[in-house]
Protein backbone atom coordinates (compact mmCIF):
# COMPACT_ATOMS: atom_id res chain seq x y z
CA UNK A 1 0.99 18.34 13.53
CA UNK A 2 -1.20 19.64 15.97
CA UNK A 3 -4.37 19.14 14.31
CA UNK A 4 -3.86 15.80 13.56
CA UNK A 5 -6.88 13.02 13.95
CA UNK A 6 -6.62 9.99 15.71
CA UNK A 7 -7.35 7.04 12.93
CA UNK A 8 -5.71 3.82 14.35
CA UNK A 9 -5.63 2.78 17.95
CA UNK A 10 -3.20 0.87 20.06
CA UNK A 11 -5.46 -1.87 20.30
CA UNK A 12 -6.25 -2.31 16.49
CA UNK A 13 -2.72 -2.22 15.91
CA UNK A 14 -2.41 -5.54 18.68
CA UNK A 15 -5.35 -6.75 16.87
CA UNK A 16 -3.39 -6.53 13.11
CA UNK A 17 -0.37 -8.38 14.89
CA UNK A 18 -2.14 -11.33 16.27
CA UNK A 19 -4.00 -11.89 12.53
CA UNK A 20 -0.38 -11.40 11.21
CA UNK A 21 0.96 -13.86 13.73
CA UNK A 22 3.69 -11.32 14.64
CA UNK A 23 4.68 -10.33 18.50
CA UNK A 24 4.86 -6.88 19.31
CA UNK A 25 5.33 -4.67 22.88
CA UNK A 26 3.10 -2.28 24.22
CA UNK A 27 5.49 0.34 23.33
CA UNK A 28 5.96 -0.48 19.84
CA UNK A 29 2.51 -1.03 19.07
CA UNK A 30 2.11 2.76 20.49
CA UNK A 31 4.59 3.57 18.23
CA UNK A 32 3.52 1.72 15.37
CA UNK A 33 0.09 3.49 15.60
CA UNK A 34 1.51 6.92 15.65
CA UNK A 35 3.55 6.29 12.84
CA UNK A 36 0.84 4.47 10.63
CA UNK A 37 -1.62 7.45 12.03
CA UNK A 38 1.13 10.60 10.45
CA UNK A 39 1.28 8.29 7.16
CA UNK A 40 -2.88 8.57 6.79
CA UNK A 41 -2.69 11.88 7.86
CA UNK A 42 -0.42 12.48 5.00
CA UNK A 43 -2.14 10.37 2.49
CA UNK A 44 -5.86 12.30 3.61
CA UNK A 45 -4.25 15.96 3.03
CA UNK A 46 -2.91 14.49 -0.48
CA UNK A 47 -6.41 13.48 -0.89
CA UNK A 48 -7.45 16.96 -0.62
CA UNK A 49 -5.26 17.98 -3.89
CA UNK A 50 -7.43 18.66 -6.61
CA UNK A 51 -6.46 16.17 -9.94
CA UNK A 52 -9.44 16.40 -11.84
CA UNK A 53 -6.63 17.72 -14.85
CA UNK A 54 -4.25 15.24 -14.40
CA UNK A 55 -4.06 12.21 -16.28
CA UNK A 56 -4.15 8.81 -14.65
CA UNK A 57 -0.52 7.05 -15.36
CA UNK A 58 1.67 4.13 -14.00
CA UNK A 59 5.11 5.43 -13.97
CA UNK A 60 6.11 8.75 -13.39
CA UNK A 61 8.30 9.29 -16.91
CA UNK A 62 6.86 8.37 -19.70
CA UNK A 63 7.40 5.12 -20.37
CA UNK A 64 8.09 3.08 -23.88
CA UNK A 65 8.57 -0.82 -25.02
CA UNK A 66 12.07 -0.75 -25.41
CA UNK A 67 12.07 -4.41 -26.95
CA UNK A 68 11.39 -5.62 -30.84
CA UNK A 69 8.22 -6.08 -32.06
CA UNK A 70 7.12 -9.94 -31.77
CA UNK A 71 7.16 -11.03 -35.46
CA UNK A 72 7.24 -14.51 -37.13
CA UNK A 73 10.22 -14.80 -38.95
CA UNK A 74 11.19 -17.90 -41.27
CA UNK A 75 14.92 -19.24 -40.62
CA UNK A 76 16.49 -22.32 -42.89
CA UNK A 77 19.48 -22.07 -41.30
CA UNK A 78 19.76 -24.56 -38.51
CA UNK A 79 23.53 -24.92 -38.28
CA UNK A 80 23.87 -20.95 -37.30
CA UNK A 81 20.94 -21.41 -34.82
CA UNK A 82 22.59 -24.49 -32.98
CA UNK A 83 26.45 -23.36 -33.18
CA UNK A 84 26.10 -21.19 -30.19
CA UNK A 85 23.98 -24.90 -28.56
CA UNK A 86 26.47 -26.33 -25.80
CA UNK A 87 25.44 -29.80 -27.08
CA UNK A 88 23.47 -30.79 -30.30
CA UNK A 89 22.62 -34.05 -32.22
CA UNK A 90 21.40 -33.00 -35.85
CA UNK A 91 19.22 -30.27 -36.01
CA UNK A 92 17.84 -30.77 -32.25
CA UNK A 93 19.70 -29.22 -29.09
CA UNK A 94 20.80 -32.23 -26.45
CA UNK A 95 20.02 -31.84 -23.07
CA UNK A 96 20.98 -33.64 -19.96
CA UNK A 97 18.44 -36.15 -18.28
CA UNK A 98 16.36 -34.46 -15.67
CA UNK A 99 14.33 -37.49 -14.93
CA UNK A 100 14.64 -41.11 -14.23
């Protein structure tokens, strides 16, 4: 990319490390820049595509609630809810001690 424009400099890359606490060389922080500098490149020539007929969305296939609807349902059966229960006393599910 010849035409490319300088966004990020070695120094505010040193300057991003210290605040991040993190120790980088010279050479990677070159590097670092040059790499974070094609990324914005990137992301400002997809900022030049024209969306103004495309639809906002947060997943790239449409996407549908797989699960049940929430609904309030009655039971009177307690011994079918508590046969699958490790441990039960009457119609409550026992538990070991957690605190002293």
């Amino acid at each position: 990319m010849a035409d490319k424009t300088v966004k990020l400099t070695t120094d505010e890359v040193q300057y991003v490390t210290k605040l991040s606490r993190l120790i980088m060389t010279d050479d990677e922080a070159k590097e670092m820049a040059r790499t974070l500098n094609d990324i914005l490149v990137y992301m400002e020539k997809l900022g030049e595509l024209d969306t103004s007929g495309v639809e906002p969305m947060t997943h790239a296939i449409p996407n549908e609630n797989v699960m049940r609807e929430d609904a309030l349902k009655p039971f009177t059966d307690t011994k079918e809810i508590l046969k699958n229960a490790p441990d039960s006393k009457g119609a409550f599910y026992r538990v070991p001690k957690v605190i002293e």
